[in-house]
Protein backbone atom coordinates (compact mmCIF):
# COMPACT_ATOMS: atom_id res chain seq x y z
CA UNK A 1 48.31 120.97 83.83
CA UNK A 2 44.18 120.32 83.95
CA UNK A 3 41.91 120.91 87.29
CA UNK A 4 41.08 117.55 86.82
CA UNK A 5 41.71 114.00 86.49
CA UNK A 6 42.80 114.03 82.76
CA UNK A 7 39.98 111.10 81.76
CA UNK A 8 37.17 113.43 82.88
CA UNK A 9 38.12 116.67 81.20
CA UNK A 10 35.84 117.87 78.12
CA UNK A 11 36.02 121.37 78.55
CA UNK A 12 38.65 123.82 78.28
CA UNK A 13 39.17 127.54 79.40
CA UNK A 14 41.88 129.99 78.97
CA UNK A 15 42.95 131.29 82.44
CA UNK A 16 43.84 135.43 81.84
CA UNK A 17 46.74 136.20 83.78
CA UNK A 18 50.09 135.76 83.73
CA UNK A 19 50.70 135.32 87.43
CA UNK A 20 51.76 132.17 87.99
CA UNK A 21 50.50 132.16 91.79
CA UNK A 22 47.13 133.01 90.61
CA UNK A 23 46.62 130.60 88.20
CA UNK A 24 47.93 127.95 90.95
CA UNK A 25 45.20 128.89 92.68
CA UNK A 26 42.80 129.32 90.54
CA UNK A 27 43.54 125.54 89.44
CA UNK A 28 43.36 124.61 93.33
CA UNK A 29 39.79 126.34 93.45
CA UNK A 30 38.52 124.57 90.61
CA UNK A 31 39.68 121.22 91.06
CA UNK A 32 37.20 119.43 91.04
CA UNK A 33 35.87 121.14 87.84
CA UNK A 34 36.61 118.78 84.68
CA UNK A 35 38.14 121.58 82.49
CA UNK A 36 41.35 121.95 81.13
CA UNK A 37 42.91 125.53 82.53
CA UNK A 38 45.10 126.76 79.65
CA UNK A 39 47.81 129.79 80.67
CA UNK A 40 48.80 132.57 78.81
CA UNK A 41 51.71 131.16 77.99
CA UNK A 42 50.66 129.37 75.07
CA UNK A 43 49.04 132.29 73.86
CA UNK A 44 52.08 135.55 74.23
CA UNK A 45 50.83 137.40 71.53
CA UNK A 46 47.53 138.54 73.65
CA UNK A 47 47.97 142.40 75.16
CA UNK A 48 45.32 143.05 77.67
CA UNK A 49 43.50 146.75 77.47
CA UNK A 50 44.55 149.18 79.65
CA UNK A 51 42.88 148.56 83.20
CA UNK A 52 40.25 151.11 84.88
CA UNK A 53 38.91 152.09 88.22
CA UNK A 54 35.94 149.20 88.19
CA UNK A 55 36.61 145.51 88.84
CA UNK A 56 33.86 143.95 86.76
CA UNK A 57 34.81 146.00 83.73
CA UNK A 58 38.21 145.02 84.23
CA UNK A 59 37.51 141.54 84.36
CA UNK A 60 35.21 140.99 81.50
CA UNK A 61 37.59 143.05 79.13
CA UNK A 62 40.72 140.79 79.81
CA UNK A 63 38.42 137.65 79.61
CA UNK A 64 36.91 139.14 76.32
CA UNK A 65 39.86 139.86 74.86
CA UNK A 66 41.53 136.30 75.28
CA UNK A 67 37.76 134.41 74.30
CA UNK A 68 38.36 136.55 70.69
CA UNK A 69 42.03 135.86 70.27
CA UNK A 70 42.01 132.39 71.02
CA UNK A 71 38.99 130.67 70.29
CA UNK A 72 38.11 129.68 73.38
CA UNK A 73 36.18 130.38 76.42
CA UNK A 74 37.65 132.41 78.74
CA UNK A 75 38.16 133.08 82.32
CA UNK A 76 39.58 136.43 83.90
CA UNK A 77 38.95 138.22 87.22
CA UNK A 78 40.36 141.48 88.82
CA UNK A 79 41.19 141.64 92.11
CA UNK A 80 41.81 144.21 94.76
CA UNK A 81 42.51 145.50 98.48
CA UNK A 82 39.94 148.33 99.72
CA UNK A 83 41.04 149.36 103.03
CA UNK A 84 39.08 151.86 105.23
CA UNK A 85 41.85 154.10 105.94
CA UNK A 86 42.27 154.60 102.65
CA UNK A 87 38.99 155.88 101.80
CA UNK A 88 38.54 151.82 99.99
CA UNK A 89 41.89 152.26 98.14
CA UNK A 90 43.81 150.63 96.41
CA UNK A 91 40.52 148.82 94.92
CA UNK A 92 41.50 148.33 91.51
CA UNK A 93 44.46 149.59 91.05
CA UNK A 94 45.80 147.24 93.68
CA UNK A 95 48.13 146.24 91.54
CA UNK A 96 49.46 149.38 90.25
CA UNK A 97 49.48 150.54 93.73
CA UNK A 98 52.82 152.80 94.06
CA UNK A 99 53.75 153.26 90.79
CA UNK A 100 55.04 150.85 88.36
CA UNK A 101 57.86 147.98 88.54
CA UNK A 102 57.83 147.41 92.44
CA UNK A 103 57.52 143.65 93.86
CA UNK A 104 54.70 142.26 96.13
CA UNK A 105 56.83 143.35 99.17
CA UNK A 106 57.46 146.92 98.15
CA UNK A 107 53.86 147.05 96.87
CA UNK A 108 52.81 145.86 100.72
CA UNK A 109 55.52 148.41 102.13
CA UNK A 110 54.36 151.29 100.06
CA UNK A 111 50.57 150.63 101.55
CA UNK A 112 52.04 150.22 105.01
CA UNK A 113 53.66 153.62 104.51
CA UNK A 114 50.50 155.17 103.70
CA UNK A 115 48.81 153.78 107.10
CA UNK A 116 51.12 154.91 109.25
CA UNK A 117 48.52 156.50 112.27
CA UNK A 118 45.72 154.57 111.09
CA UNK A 119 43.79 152.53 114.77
CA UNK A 120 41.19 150.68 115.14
CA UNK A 121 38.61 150.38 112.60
CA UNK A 122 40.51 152.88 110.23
CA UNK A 123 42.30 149.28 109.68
CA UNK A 124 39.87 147.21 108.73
CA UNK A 125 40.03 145.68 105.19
CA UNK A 126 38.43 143.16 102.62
CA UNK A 127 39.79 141.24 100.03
CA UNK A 128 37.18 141.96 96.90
CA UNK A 129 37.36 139.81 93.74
CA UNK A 130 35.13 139.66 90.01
CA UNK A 131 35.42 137.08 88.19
CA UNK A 132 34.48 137.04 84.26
CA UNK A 133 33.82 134.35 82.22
CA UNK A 134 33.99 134.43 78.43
CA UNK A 135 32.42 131.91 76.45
CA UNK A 136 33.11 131.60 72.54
CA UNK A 137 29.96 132.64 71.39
CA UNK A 138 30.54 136.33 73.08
CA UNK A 139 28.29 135.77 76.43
CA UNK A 140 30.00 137.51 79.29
CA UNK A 141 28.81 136.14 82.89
CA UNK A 142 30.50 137.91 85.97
CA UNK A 143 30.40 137.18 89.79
CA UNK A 144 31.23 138.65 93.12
CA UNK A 145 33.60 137.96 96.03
CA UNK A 146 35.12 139.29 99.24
CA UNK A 147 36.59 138.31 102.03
CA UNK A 148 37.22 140.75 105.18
CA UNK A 149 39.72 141.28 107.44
CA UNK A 150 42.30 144.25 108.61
CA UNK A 151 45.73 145.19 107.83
CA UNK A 152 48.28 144.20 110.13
CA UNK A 153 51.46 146.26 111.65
CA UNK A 154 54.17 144.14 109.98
CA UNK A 155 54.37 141.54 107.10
CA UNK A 156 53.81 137.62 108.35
CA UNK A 157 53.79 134.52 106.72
CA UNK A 158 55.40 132.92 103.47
CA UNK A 159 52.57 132.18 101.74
CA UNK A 160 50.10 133.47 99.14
CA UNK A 161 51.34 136.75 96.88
CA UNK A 162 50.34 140.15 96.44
CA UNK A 163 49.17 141.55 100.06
CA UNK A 164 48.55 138.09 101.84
CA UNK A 165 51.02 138.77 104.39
CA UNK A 166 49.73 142.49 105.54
CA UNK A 167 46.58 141.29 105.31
CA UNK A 168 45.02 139.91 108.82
CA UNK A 169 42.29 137.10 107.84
CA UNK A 170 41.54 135.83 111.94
CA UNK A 171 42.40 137.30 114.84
CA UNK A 172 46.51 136.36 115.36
CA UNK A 173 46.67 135.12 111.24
CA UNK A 174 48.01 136.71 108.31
CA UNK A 175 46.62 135.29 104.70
CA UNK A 176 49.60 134.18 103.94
CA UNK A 177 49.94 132.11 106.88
CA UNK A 178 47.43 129.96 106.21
CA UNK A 179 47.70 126.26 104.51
CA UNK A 180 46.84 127.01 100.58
CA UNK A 181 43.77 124.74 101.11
CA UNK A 182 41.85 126.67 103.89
CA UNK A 183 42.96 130.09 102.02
CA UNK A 184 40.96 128.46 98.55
CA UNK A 185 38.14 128.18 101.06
CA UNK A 186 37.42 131.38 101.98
CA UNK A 187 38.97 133.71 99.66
CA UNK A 188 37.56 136.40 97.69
CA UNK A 189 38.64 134.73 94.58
CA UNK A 190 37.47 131.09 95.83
CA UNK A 191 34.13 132.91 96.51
CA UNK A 192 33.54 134.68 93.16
CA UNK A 193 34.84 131.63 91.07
CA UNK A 194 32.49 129.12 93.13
CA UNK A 195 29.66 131.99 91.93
CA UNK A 196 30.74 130.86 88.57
CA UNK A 197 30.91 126.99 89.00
CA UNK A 198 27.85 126.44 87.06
CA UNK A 199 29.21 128.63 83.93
CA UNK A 200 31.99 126.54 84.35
CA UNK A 201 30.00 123.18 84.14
CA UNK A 202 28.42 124.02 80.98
CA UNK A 203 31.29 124.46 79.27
CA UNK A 204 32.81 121.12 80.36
CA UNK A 205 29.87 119.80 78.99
CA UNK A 206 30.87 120.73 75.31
CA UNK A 207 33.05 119.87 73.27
CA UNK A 208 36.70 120.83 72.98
CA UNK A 209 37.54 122.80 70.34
CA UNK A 210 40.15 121.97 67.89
CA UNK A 211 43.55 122.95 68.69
CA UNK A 212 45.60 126.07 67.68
């Protein structure tokens, strides 16, 4: 799969994650980018660093990482939920949230647990997102993003992954109830990869290199 029309891509980047649902949408988001996204699955012998408490180190050591092992440029980002009532947890560890080997749902569950008597503003929530980019020559170039909302009583919505359906975007929505194309709008990880967009366009504007 490229993020664009296969006659206009010249650049290509390796996409660090092996979420499938965010490198959908990272594809989605950059569209209209002409690079070729690579997975991780063409690359299974990469083992990311053990993550830390601070999203932009996070990100640029996974996209680091991946530019060494593969010879390519390379984009990462690390994403997290900071939620007032938690004193901004998760934040970073967002993912680890709960302990290890528990599914999106449980994760959301386990957090909905843990707000149990939070009101009002102790709710509110944002969505916060740095993205890293990696090019082959060692240059590291990061960028910001965050969308706000609250966390809701209950789970809604089919969509997205992670927290998207706990996670009140507009008043009466859930993330994950909203059509995949106004979500890549406004998200924290549209934002900070958009922040990145002319990174992006200088790679696509050398050449490929050779394949391995």
């Amino acid at each position: 799969m490229t993020s664009a029309a296969a006659g206009a891509i010249r650049g290509e980047v390796v996409v660090a994650t092996s979420n499938p649902g965010k490198l959908r949408e990272i594809r989605a988001i950059l569209a209209d980018v002409p690079i070729a996204l690579r997975g991780l699955d063409a690359f299974p012998e990469i083992e990311f660093p053990e993550e830390g408490d601070d999203y932009e180190a996070n990100a640029a050591a996974k996209a680091e990482v991946v530019a060494r092992a593969t010879g390519r440029a390379a984009l990462a980002d690390d994403s997290g939920l900071e939620v007032d009532g938690l004193d901004g947890a998760p934040g970073p560890r967002s993912a680890r949230f709960g302990g290890p080997g528990l599914d999106d749902g449980k994760r959301a569950a386990v957090l909905l647990d843990a707000m149990a008597g939070c009101i009002g503003e102790r709710r509110n929530a944002r969505f916060v997102c740095v993205a890293a980019l990696a090019t082959r020559e060692g240059e590291v170039v990061t960028a910001r993003g965050e969308c706000p909302g609250r966390i809701l009583e209950a789970p809604r919505g089919g969509g997205g992954f992670g927290y998207d359906p706990i996670f009140e975007v507009a008043p009466g929505t859930a993330m994950a109830e909203l059509p995949p194309a106004r979500k890549n709008e406004i998200s924290h990880r549209a934002r900070a990869l958009r922040a990145l967009r002319g990174a992006l366009e200088t790679i696509a504007r050398a050449p490929l290199p050779p394949d391995g």
